[in-house]
Structure formats: C-alpha cells, structure tokens
Protein backbone atom coordinates (compact mmCIF):
# COMPACT_ATOMS: atom_id res chain seq x y z
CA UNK A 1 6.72 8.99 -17.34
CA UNK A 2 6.93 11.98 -15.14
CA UNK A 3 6.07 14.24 -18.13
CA UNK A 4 3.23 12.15 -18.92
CA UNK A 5 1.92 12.22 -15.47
CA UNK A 6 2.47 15.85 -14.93
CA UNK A 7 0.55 16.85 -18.22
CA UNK A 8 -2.49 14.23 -16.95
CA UNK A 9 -1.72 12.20 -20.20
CA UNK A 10 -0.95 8.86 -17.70
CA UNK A 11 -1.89 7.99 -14.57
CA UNK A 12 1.28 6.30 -12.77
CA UNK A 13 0.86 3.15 -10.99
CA UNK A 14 1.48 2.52 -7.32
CA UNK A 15 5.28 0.66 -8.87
CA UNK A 16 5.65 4.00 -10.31
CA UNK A 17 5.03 6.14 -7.07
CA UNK A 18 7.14 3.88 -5.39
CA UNK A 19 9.96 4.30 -7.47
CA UNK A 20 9.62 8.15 -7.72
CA UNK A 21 9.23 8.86 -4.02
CA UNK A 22 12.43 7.27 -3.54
CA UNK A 23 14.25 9.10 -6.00
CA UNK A 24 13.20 12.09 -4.34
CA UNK A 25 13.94 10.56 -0.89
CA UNK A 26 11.01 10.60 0.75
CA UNK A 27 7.85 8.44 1.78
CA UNK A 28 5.46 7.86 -0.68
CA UNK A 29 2.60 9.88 2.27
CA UNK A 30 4.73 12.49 1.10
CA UNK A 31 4.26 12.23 -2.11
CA UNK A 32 0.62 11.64 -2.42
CA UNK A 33 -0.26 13.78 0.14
CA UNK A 34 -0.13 18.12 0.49
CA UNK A 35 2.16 19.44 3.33
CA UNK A 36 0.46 19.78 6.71
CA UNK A 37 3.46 21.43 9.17
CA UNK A 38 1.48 20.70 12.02
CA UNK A 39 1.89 18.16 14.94
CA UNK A 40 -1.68 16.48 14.48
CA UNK A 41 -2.89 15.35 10.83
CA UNK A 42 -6.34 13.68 10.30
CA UNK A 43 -7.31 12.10 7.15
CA UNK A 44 -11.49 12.47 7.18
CA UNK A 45 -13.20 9.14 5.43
CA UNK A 46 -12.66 9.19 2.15
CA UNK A 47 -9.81 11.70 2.24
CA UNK A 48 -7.23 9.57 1.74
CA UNK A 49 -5.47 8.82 -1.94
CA UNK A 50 -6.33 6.24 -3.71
CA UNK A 51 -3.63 4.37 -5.20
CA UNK A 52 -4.69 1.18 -6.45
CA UNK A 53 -8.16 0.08 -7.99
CA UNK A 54 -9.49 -2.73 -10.36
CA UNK A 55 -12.13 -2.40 -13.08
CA UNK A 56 -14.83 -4.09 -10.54
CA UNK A 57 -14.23 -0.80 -7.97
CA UNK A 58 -11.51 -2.64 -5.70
CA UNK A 59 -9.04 0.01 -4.39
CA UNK A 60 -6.32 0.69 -2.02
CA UNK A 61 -6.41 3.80 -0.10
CA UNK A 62 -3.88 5.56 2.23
CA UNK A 63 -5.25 6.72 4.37
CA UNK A 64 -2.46 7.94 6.82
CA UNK A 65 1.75 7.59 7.02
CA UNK A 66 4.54 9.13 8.76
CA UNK A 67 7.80 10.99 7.83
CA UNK A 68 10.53 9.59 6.98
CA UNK A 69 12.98 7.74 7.41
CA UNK A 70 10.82 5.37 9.08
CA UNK A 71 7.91 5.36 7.18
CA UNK A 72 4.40 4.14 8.69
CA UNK A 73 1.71 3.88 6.34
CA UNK A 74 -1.81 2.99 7.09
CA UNK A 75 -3.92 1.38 4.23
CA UNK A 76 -7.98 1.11 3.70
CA UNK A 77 -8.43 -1.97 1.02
CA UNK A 78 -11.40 -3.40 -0.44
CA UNK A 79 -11.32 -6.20 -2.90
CA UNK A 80 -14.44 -7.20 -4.80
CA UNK A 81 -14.65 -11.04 -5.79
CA UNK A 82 -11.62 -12.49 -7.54
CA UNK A 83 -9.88 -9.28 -7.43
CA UNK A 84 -5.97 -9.55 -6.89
CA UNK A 85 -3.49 -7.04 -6.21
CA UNK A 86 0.24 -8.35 -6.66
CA UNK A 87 2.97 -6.72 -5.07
CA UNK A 88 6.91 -6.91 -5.68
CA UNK A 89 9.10 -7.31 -3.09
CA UNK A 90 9.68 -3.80 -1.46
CA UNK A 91 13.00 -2.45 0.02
CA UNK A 92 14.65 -4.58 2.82
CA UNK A 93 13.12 -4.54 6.56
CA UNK A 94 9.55 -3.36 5.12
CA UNK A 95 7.04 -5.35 7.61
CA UNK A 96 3.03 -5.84 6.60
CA UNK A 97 0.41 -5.84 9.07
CA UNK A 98 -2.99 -7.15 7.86
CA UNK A 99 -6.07 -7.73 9.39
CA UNK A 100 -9.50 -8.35 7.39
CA UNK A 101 -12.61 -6.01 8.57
CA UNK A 102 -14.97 -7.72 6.29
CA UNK A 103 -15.35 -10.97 3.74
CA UNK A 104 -12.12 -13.44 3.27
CA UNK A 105 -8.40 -12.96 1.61
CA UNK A 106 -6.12 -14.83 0.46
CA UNK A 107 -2.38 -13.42 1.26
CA UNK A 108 0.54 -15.03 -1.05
CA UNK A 109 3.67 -14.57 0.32
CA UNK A 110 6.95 -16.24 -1.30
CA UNK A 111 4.29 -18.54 -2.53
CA UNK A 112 3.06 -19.92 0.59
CA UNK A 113 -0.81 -18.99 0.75
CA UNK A 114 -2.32 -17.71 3.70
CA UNK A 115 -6.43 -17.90 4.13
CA UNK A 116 -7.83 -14.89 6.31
CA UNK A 117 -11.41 -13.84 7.15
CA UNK A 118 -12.61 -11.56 9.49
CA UNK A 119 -10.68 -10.60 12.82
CA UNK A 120 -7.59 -12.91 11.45
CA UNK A 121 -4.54 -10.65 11.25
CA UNK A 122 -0.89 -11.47 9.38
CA UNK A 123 2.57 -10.20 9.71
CA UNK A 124 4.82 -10.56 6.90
CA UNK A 125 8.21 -9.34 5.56
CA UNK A 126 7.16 -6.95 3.06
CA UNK A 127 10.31 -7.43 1.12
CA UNK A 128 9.55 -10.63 -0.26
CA UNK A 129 6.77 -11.00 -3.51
CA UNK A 130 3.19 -11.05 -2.13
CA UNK A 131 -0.45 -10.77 -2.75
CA UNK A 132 -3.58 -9.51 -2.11
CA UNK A 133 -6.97 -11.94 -3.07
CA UNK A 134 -10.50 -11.64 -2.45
CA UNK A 135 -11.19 -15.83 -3.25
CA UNK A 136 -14.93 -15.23 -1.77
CA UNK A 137 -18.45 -14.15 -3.50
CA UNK A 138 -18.89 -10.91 -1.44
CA UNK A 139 -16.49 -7.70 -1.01
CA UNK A 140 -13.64 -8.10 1.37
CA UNK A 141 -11.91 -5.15 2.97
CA UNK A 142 -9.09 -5.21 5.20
CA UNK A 143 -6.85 -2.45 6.87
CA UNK A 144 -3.17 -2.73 6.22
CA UNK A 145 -0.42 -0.99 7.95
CA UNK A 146 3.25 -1.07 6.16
CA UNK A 147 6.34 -0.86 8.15
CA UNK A 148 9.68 0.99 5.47
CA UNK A 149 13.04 1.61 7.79
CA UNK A 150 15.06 4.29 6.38
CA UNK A 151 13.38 5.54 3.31
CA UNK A 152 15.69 8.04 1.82
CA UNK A 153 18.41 6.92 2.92
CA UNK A 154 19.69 5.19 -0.29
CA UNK A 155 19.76 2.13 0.06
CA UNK A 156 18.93 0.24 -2.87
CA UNK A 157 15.37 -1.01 -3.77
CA UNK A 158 13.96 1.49 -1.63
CA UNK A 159 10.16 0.99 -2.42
CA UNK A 160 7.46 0.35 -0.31
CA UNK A 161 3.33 -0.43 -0.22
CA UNK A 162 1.03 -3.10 -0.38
C-alpha cells in the first residue's frame, strides 16, 4: 500500500493513515501535515487535510493536532444527508469531543445511539466502535476534537481519529 500511495496509484484511507503513523511512531498531524519547528502553528480555513469524504462532498478535515505522545487533534466535519462515517475502535484511552455547529447527527457508540443538533456536545471513549450520521435533510457540520495518550509509545492498537 505504501508503494501504491507513494507513486499516486491509491489514495490511502484514514484506517490506513492510522495504521502507518503508528508504525512510524508518531501522530497522524504529523503525518499529514509539513514540519513547522516553531512554537505557534495556524492552520488558515481550508488549510487543513482532508482525510475523509463521501461521494455527496461530506469530509473530515484536520484542521489542527499536537505532538506526540499525547496527541490532540482538532477536526472540521460536514456530513451531507444520510452520509455516515464509521469508525473502529481506536487505541486505548482515546477520548472524543463533539459538538454540532450546524444541522443534526446521530453518534453510535457501542451501539447505543446518541441524537445531537446544534450547541449539543458528546464525550465518548474513542476506543470503542462509533459513528458519525447526518439522519436530517440539510448539511450538518460539527467540530470534533480527539484525545490519543501515548502515541508512539507501542502499545498495541495504537490508532486514532474520528
């Protein structure tokens, strides 16, 4: 896969970023993102990586994170009617923060659905199987900030995002 995405002949999923930013010990900001070695980094609108998107024109963009090994990372979402985004279980410790700017979601964690519309927030454990869906007739768009304890450090399953 790495040969594949290094010749532009595949375009890896957000699974597959996960997986090689913690082979390489480090944070999938990282990753995505050039090296800045200074103190202060802004991310201008519509700077940030995009790293998941549907065929309507949903995506998910991070838009900020942190070093590691205790990764912050700051998402932008917008999910266009009946989009869904499903996300495994990430490394142990992770913690979600959601709150929706615009429209309503639906957030599936273990199973247990969770109905949101704007100014409702959630905290989850990110390490258990959850989801992201827009149930209404109109865009929704939320900001999401992801909480990954020791990334690099090896311990297994390190993956992290949305």
């Amino acid at each position: 896969m790495v040969i594949n995405v290094e010749q532009g002949a595949a375009n890896p999923s957000v699974a597959i970023l996960l997986r090689l930013s913690d082979a390489l010990g480090i944070g999938l900001p990282a990753l995505v993102e050039p090296p800045r070695p200074r103190p202060v980094k802004v991310t201008r609108a519509g700077e940030g990586a995009v790293l998941w998107s549907s065929p309507t024109g949903g995506r998910g963009m991070l838009v900020a994170g942190t070093q590691p090994p205790d990764v912050v990372e700051l998402w932008d979402w917008t999910l266009f009617p009946a989009d869904t985004h499903d996300s495994e279980a990430h490394a142990p410790g992770t913690k979600e923060l959601l709150q929706v700017q615009q429209g309503e979601v639906t957030v599936t964690v273990a199973g247990e659905q969770t109905s949101l519309v704007v100014g409702d927030a959630i905290t989850f454990d990110g390490d258990l199987a959850h989801a992201y869906t827009n149930p209404g007739d109109h865009p929704a768009r939320f900001v999401l900030a992801v909480y990954e304890p020791g990334v690099g450090s090896g311990a297994p399953g390190e993956a992290g995002h949305g």
